[in-house]
C-alpha atoms as a PDB file:
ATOM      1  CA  UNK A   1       7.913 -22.685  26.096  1.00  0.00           C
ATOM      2  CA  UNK A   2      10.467 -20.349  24.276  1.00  0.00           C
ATOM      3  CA  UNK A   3       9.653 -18.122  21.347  1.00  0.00           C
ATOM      4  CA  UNK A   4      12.104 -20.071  19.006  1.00  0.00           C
ATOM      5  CA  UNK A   5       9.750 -23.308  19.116  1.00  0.00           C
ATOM      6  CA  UNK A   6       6.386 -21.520  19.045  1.00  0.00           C
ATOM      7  CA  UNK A   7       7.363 -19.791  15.641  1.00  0.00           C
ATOM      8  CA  UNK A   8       8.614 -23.103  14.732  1.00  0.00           C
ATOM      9  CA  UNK A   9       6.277 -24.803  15.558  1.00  0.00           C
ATOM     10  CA  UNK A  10       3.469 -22.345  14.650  1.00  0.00           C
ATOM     11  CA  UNK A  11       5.213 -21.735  10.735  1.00  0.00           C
ATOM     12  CA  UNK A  12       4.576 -25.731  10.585  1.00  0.00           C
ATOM     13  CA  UNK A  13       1.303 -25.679  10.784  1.00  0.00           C
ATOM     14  CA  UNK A  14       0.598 -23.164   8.431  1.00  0.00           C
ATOM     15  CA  UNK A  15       2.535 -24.891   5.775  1.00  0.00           C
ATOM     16  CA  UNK A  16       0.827 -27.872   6.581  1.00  0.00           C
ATOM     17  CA  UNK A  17      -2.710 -25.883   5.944  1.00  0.00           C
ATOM     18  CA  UNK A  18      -1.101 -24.483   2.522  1.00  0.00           C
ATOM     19  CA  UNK A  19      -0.087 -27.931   1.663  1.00  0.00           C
ATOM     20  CA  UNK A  20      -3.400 -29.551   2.512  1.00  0.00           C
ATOM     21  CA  UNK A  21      -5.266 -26.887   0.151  1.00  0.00           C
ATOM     22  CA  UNK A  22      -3.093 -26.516  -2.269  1.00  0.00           C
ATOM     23  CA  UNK A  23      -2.995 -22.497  -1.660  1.00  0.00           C
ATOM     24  CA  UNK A  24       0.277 -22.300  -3.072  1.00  0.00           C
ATOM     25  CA  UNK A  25      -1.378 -22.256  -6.362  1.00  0.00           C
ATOM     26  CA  UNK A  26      -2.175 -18.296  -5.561  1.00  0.00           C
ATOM     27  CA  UNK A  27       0.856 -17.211  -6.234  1.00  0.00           C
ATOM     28  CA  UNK A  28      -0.469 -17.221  -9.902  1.00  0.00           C
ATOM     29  CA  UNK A  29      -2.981 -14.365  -8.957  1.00  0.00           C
ATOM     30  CA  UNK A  30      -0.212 -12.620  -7.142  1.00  0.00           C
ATOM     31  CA  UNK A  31       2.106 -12.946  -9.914  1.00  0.00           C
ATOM     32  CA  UNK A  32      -0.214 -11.342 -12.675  1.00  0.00           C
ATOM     33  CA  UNK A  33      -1.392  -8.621 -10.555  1.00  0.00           C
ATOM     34  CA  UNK A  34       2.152  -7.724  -9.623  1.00  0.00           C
ATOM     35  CA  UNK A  35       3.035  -7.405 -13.553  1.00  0.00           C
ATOM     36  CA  UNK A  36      -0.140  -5.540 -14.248  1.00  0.00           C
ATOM     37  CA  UNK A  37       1.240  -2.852 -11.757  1.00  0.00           C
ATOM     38  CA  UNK A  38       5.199  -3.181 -12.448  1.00  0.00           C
ATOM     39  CA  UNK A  39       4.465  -2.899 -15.718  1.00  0.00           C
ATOM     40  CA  UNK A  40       2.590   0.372 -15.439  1.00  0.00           C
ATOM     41  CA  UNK A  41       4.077   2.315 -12.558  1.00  0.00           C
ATOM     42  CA  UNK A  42       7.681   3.016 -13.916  1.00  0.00           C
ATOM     43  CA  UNK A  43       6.125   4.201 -17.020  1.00  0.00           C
ATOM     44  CA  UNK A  44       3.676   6.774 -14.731  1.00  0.00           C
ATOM     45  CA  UNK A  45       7.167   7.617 -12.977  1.00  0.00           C
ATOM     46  CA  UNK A  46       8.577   8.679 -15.551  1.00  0.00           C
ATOM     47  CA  UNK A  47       6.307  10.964 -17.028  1.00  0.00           C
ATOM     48  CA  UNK A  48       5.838  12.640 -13.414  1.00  0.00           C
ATOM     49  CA  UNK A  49       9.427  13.390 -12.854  1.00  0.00           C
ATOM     50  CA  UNK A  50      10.357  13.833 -16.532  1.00  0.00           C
ATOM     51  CA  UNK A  51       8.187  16.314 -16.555  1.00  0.00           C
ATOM     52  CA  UNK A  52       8.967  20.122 -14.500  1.00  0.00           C
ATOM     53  CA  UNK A  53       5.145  21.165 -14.853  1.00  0.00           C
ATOM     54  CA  UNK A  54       4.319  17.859 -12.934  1.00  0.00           C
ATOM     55  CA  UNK A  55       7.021  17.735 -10.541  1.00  0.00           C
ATOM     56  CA  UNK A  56       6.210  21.337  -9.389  1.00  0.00           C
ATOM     57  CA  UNK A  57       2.351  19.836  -8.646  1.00  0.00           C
ATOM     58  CA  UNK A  58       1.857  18.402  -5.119  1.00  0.00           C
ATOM     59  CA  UNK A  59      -1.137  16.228  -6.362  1.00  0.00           C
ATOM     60  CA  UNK A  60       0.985  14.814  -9.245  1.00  0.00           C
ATOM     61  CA  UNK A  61       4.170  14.327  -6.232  1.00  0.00           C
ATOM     62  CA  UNK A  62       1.362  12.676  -3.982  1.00  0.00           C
ATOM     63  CA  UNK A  63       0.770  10.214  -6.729  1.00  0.00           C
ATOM     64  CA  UNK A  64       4.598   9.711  -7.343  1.00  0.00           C
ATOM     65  CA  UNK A  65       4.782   8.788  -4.032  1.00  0.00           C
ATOM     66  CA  UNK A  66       2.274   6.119  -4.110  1.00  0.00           C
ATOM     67  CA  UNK A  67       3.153   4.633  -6.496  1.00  0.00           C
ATOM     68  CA  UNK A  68       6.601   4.246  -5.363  1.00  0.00           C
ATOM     69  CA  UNK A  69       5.740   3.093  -1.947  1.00  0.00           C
ATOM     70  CA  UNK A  70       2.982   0.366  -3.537  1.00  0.00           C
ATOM     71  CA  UNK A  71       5.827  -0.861  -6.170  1.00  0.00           C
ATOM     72  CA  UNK A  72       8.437  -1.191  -3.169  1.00  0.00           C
ATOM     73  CA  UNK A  73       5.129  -3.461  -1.514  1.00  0.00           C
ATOM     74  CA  UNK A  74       4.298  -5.596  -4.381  1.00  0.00           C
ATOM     75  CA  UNK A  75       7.765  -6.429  -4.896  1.00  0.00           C
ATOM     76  CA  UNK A  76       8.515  -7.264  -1.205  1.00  0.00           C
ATOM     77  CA  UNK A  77       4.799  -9.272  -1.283  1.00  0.00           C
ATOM     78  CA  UNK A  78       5.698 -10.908  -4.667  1.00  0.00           C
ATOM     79  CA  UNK A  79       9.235 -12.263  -2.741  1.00  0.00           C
ATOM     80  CA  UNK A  80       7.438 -13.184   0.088  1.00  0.00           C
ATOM     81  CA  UNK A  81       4.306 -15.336  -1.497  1.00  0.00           C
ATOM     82  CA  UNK A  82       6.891 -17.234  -4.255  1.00  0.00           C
ATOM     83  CA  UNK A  83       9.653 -18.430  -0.809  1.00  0.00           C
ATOM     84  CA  UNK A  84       6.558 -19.264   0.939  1.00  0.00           C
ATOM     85  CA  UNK A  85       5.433 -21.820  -1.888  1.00  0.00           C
ATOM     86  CA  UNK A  86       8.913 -23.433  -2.653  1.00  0.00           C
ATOM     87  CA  UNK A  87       9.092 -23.867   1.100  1.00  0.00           C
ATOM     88  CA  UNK A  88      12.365 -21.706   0.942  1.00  0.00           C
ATOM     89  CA  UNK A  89      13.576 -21.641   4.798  1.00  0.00           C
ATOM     90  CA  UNK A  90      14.283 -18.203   5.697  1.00  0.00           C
ATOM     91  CA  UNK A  91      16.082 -16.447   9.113  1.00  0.00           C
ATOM     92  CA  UNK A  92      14.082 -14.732  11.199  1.00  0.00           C
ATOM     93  CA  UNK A  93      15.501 -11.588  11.326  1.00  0.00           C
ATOM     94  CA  UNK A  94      15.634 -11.260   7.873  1.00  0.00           C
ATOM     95  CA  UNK A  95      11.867 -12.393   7.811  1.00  0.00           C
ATOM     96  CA  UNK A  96      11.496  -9.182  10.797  1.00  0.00           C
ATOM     97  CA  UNK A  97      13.248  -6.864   8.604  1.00  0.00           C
ATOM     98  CA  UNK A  98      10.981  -8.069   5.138  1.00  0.00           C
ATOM     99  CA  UNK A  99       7.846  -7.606   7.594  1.00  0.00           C
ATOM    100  CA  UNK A 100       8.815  -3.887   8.633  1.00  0.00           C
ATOM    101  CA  UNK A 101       9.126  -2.796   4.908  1.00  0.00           C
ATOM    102  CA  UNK A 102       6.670  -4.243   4.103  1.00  0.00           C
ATOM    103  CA  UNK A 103       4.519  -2.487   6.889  1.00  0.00           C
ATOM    104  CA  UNK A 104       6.012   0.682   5.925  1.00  0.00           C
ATOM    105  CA  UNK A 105       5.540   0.602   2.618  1.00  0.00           C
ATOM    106  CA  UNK A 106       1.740  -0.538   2.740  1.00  0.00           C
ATOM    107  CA  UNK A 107       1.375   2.100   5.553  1.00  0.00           C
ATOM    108  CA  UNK A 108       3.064   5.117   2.958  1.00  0.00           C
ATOM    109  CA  UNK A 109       0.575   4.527   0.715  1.00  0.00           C
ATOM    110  CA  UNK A 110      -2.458   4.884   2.913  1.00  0.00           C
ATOM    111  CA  UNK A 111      -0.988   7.776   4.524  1.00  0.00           C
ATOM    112  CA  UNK A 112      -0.326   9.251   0.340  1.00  0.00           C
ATOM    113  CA  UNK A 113      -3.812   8.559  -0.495  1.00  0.00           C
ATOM    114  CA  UNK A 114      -5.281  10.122   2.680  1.00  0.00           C
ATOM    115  CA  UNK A 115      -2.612  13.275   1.836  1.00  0.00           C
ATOM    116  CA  UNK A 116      -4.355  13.158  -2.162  1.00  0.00           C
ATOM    117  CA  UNK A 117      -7.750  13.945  -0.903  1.00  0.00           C
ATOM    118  CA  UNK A 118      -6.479  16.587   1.495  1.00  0.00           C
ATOM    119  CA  UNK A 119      -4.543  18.443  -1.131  1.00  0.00           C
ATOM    120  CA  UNK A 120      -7.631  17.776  -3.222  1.00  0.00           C
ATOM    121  CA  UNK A 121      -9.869  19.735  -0.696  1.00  0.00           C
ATOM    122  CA  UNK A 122      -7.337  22.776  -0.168  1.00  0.00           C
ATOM    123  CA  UNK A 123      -6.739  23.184  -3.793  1.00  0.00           C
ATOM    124  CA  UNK A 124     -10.806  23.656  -3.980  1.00  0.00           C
ATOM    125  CA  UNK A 125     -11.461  25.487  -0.531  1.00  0.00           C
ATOM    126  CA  UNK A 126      -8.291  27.874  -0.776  1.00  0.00           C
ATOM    127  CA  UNK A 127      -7.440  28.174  -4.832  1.00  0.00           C
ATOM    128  CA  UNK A 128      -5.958  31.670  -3.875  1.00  0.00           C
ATOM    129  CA  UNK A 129      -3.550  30.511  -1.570  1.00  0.00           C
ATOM    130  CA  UNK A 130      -2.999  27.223  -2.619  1.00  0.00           C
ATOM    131  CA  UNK A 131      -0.110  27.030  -4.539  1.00  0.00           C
ATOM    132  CA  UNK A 132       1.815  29.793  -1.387  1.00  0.00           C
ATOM    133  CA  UNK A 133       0.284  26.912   1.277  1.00  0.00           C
ATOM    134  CA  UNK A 134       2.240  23.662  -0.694  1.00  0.00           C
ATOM    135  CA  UNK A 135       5.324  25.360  -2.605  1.00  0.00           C
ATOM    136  CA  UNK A 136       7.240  21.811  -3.978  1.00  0.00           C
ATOM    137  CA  UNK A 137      10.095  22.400  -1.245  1.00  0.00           C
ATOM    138  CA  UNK A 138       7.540  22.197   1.270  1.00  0.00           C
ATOM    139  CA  UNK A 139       5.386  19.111  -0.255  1.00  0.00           C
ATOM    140  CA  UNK A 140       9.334  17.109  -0.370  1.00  0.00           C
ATOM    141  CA  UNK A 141       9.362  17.550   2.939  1.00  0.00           C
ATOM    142  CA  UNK A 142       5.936  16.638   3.712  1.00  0.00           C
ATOM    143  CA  UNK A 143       6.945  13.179   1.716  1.00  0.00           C
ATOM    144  CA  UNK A 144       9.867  12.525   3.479  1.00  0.00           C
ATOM    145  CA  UNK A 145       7.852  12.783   6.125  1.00  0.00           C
ATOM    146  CA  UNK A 146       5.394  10.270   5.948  1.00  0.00           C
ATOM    147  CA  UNK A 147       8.025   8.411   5.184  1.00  0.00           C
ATOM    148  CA  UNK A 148       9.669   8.758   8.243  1.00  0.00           C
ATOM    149  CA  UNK A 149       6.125   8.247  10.446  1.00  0.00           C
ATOM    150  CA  UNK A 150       5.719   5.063   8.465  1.00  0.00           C
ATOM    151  CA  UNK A 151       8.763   3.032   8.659  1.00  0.00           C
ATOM    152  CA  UNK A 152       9.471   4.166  12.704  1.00  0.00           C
ATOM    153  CA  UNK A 153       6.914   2.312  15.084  1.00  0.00           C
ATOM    154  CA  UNK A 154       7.682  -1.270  12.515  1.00  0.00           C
ATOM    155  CA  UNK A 155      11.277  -0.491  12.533  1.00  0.00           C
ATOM    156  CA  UNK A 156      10.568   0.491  16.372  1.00  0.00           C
ATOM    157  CA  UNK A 157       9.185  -2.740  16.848  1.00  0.00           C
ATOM    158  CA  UNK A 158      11.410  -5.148  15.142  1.00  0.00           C
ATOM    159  CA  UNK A 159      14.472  -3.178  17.535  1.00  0.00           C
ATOM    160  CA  UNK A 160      12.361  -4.308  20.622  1.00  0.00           C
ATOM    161  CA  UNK A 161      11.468  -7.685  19.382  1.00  0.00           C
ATOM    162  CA  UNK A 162      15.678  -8.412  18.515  1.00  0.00           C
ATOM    163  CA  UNK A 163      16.578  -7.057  22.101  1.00  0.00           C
ATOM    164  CA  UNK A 164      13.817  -9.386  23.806  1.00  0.00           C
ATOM    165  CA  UNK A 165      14.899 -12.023  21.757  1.00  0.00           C
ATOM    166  CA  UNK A 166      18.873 -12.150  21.511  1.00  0.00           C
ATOM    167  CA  UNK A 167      21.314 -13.627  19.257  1.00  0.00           C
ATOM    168  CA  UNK A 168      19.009 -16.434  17.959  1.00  0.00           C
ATOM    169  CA  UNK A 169      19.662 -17.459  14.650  1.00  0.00           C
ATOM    170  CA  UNK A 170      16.391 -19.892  13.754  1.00  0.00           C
ATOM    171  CA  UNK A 171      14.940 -19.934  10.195  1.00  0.00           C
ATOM    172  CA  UNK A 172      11.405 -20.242   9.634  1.00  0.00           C
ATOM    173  CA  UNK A 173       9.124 -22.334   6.869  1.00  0.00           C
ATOM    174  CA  UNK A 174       7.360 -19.440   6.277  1.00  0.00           C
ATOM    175  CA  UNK A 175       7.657 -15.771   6.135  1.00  0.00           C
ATOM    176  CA  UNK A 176       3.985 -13.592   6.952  1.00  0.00           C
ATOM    177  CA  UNK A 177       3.538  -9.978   8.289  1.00  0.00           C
ATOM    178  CA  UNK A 178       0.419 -11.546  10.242  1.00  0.00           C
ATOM    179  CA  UNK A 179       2.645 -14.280  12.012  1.00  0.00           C
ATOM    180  CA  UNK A 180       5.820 -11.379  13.179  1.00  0.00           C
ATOM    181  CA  UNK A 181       2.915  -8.883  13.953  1.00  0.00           C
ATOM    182  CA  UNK A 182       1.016 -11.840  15.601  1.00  0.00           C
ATOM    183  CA  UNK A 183       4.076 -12.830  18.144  1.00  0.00           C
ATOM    184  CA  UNK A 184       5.167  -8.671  19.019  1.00  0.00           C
ATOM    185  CA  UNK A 185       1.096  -8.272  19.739  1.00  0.00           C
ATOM    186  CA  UNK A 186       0.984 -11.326  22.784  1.00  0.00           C
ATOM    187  CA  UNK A 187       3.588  -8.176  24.393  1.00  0.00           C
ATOM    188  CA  UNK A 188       2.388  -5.200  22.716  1.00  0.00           C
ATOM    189  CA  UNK A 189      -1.700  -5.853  22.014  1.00  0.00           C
ATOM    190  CA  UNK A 190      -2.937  -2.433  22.367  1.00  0.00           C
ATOM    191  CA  UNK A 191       0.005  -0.884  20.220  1.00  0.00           C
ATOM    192  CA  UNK A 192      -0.184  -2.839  16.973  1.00  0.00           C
ATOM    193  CA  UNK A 193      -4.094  -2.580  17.185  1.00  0.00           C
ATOM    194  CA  UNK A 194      -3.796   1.465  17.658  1.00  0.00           C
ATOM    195  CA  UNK A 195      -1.231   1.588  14.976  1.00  0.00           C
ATOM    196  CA  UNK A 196      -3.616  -0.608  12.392  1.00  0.00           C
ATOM    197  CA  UNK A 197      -7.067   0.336  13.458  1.00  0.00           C
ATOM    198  CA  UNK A 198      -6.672   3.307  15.132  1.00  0.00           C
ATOM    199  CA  UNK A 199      -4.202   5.145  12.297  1.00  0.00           C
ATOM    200  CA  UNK A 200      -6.243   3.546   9.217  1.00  0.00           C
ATOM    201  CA  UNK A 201      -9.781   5.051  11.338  1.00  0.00           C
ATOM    202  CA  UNK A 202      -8.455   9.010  11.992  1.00  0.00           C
ATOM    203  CA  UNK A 203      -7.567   8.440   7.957  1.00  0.00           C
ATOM    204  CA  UNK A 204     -10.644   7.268   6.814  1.00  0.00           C
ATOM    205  CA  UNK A 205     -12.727   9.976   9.143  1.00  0.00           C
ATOM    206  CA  UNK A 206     -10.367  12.510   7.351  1.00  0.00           C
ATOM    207  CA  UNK A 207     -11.345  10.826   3.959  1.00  0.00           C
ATOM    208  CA  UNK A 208     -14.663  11.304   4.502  1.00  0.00           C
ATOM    209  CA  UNK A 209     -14.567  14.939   6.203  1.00  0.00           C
ATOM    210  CA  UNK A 210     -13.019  16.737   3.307  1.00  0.00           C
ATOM    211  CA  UNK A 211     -15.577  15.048   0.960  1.00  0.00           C
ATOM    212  CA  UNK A 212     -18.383  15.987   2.680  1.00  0.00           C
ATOM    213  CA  UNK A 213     -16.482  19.557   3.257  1.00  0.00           C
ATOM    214  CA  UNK A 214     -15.830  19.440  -0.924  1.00  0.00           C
ATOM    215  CA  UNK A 215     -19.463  18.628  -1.481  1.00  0.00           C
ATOM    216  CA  UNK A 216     -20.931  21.040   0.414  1.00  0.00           C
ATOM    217  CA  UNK A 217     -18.250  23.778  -1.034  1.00  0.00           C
ATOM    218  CA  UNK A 218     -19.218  22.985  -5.034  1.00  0.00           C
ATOM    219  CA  UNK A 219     -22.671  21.536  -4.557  1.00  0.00           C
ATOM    220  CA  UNK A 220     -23.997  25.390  -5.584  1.00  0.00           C
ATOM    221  CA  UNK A 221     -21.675  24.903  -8.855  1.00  0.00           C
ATOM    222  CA  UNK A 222     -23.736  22.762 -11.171  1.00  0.00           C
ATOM    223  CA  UNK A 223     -20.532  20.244 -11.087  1.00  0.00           C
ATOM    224  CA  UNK A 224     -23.371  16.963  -9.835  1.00  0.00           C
ATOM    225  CA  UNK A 225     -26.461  17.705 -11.620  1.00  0.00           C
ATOM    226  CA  UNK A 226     -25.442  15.302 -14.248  1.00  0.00           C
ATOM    227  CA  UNK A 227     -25.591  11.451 -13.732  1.00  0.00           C
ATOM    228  CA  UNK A 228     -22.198  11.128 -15.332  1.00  0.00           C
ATOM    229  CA  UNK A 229     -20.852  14.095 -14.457  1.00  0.00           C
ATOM    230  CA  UNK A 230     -17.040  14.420 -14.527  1.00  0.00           C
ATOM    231  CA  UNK A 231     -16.898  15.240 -10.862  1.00  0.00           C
ATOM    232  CA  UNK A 232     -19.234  12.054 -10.030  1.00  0.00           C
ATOM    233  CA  UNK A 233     -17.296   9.812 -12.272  1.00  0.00           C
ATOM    234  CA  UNK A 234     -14.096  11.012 -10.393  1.00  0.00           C
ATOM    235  CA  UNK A 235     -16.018  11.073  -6.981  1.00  0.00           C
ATOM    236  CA  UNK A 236     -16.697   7.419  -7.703  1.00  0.00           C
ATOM    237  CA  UNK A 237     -13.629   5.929  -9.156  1.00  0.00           C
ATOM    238  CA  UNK A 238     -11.280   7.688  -6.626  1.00  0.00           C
ATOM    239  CA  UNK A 239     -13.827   6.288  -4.165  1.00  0.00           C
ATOM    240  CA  UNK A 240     -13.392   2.396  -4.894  1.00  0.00           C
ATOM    241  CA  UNK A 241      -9.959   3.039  -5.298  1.00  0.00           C
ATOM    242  CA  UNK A 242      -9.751   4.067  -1.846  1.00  0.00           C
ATOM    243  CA  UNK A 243     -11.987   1.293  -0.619  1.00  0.00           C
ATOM    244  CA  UNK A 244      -9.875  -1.551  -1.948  1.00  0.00           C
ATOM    245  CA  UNK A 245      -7.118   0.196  -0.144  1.00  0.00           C
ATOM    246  CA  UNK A 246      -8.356   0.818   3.026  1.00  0.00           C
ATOM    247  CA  UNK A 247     -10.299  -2.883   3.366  1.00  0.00           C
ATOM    248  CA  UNK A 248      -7.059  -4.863   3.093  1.00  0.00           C
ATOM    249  CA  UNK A 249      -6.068  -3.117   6.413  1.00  0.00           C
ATOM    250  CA  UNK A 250      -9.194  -3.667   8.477  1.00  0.00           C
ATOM    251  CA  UNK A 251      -9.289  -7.428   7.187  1.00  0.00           C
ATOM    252  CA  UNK A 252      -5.540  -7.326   8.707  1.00  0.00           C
ATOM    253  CA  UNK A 253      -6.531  -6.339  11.858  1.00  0.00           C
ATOM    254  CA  UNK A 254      -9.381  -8.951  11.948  1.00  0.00           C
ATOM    255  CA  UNK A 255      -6.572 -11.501  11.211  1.00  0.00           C
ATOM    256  CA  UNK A 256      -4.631 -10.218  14.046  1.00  0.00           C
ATOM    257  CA  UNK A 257      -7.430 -10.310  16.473  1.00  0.00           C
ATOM    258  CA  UNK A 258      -8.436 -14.051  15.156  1.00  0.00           C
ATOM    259  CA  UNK A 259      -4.258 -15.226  15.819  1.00  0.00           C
ATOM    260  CA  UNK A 260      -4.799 -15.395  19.284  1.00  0.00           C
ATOM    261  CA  UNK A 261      -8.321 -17.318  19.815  1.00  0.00           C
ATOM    262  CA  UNK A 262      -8.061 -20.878  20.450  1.00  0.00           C
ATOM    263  CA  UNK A 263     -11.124 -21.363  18.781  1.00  0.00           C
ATOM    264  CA  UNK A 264     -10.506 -20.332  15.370  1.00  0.00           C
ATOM    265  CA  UNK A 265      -9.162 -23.274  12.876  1.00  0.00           C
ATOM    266  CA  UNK A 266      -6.045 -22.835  12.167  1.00  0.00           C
ATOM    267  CA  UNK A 267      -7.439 -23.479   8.295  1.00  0.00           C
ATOM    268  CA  UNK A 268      -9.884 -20.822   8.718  1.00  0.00           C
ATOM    269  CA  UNK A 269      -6.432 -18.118   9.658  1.00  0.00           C
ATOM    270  CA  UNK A 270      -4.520 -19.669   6.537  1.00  0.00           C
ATOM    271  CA  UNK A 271      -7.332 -19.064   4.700  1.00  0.00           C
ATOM    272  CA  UNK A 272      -8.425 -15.406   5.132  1.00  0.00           C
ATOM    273  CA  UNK A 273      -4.466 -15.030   5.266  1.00  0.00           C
ATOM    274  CA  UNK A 274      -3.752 -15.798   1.997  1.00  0.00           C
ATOM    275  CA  UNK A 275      -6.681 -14.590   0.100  1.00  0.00           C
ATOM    276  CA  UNK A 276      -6.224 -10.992   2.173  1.00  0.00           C
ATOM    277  CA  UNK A 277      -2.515 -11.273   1.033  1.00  0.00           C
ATOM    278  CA  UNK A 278      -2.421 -12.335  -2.357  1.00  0.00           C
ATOM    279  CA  UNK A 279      -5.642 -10.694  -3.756  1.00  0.00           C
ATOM    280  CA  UNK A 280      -7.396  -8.047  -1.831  1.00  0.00           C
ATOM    281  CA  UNK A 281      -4.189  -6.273  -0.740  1.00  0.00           C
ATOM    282  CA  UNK A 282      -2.772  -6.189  -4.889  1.00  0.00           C
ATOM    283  CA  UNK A 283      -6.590  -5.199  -6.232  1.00  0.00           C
ATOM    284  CA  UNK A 284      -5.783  -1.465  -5.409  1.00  0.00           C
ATOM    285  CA  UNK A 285      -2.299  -1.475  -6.607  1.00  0.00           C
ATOM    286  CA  UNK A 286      -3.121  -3.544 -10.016  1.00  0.00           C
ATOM    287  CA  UNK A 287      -5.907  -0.752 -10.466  1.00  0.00           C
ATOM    288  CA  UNK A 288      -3.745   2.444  -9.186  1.00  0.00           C
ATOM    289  CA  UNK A 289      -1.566   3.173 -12.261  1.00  0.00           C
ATOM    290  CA  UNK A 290      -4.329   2.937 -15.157  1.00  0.00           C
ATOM    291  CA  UNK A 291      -7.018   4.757 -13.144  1.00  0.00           C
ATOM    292  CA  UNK A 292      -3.978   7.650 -12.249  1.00  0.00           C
ATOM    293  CA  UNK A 293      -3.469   7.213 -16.150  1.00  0.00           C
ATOM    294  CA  UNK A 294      -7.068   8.012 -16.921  1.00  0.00           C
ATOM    295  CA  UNK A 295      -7.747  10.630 -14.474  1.00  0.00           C
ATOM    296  CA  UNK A 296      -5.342  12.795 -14.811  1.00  0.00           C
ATOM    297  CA  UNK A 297      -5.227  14.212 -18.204  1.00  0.00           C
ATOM    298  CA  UNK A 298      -1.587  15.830 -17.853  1.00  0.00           C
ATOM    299  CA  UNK A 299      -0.459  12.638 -17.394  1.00  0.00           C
ATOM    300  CA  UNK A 300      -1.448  10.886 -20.070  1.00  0.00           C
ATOM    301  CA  UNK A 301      -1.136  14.047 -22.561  1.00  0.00           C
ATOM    302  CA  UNK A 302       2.828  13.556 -20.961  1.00  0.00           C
ATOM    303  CA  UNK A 303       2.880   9.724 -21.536  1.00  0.00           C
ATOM    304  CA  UNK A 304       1.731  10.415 -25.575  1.00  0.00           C
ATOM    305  CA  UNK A 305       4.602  13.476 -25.926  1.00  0.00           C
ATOM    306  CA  UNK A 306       6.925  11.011 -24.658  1.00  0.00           C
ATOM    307  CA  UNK A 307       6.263   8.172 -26.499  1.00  0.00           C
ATOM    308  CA  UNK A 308       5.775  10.749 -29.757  1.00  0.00           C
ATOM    309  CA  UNK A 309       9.176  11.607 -28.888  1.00  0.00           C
ATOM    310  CA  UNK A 310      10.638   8.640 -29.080  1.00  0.00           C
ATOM    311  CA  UNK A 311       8.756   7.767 -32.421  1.00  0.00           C
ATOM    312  CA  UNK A 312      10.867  11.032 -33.741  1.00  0.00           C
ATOM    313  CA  UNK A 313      14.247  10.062 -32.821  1.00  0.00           C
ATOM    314  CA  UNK A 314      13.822   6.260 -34.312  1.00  0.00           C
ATOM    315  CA  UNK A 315      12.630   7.825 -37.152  1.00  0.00           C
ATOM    316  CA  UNK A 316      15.538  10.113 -37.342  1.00  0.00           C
ATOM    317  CA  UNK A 317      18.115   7.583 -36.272  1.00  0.00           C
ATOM    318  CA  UNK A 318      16.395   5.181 -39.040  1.00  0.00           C
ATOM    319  CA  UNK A 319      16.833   8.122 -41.865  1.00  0.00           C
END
């Protein structure tokens, strides 16, 4: 049985399941978070790279990043979730190529927030030597890095699938990361589970190792004898923040493990599909931009000069 009809045939199915539950209907969620965010994350650009104090700040760079990457994912997952429920028929390859953006930009933003912490626990264990350590030239290159580690085993991937494949030209009913990952995995199992589990795993140890390490380093500072302590409240927030992005990925790698047993409902697969896709996986990035907002006080003091600023000139362009 050739590739070309199992994706065919497979893609029928699942519209068949979306059909027969009506989970079209969650684009709606998918559409409001996806505002929330777009609506917020230029404006947080801006005041980052408008502003030299923050662009010369790796933290505030880290956060840039983020942002970007998670704006380049809702967009791509917005695209993706509104084709899938007008049943827009779309070619394979270009569903391949959609699928390793989207994996690269999803696996950026992990890979930022993991780097946040990190620069979080150097600025507190090595304040002397901090700013020598992560110089801005340094930190772009550090970016353009991760970057480069995200987008090459997807892109890798989608170069091996095209080869295997050949000049086939089908179009699909529906376009899903789970269902491209789901037919490379039958040839590659233990690489797409050491790239998903594996990679999100060594970055949530490393989460957890520089807290505990920052803990132990400013428990003798007074900074968490108060309930609501600024450091708690920051411990805590940051905390869930990181949570609802790191779940999304291990619920992923549950949905690739469940694509290939026979005894799962195919229902059951739509289901957990869609709800991973069109609400867990936007909770973090609907959240992102107002908690960075709140957080960090230098950027909203640079968000209120701005929009001061632009109060001035109507005024002056009014007189």
């Amino acid at each position: 049985m050739t590739s070309t009809f199992l994706i065919s045939n497979l893609t029928q199915e699942w519209v068949e399941s979306l059909r027969r539950w009506h989970l079209e209907f969650f684009f709606i969620p998918t559409t409001v978070a996806t505002l929330a965010a777009l609506l917020a994350n230029p404006v947080l650009l801006m005041c980052i790279l408008l502003s030299r104090s923050l662009r010369r700040e790796t933290r505030y760079l880290l956060v840039a990043n983020t942002l970007t990457a998670d704006m380049l994912f809702l967009i791509l997952n917005l695209a993706t979730v509104i084709c899938n429920a007008v049943r827009a028929r779309m070619p394979w390859l270009v569903c391949e190529l959609i699928t390793a953006v989207t994996v690269t930009a999803y696996s950026c933003a992990i890979l930022s927030v993991t780097l946040m912490v990190v620069d979080t626990y150097a600025a507190v264990r090595w304040p002397l030597h901090y700013h020598d350590m992560l110089p801005p030239a340094r930190t772009h290159c550090i970016l353009l890095g991760v970057w480069v580690l995200a987008a090459s085993y997807p892109f890798t991937l989608v170069g091996m699938m095209e080869v295997e494949r050949g000049n086939i030209n089908e179009k699909v009913s529906v376009c899903l990361v789970l269902v491209s990952l789901g037919f490379i995995q039958v040839k590659n199992m233990v690489g797409i589970h050491i790239y998903f589990f594996v990679a999100a795993l060594i970055c949530a140890i490393l989460i957890f190792y520089c807290y505990i390490r920052l803990y132990m380093v400013t428990r003798t500072q007074g900074i968490w004898q108060s309930r609501f302590s600024r450091a708690r409240v920051t411990l805590l927030a940051h905390g869930i923040l990181l949570l609802l992005y790191f779940a999304p990925g291990f619920i992923f790698t549950l949905e690739l493990f469940l694509f290939q047993r026979k005894d799962i409902s195919q229902d059951v697969r739509v289901w957990i599909s869609t709800v991973n896709m069109c609400v867990f996986m936007l909770l973090p990035r609907a959240f992102a931009p107002y908690l960075y907002g709140l957080r960090y006080r230098e950027i909203s003091d640079t968000l209120m000069q701005l929009v001061h600023r632009q109060r001035r000139l109507r005024q002056t362009t009014v007189s």
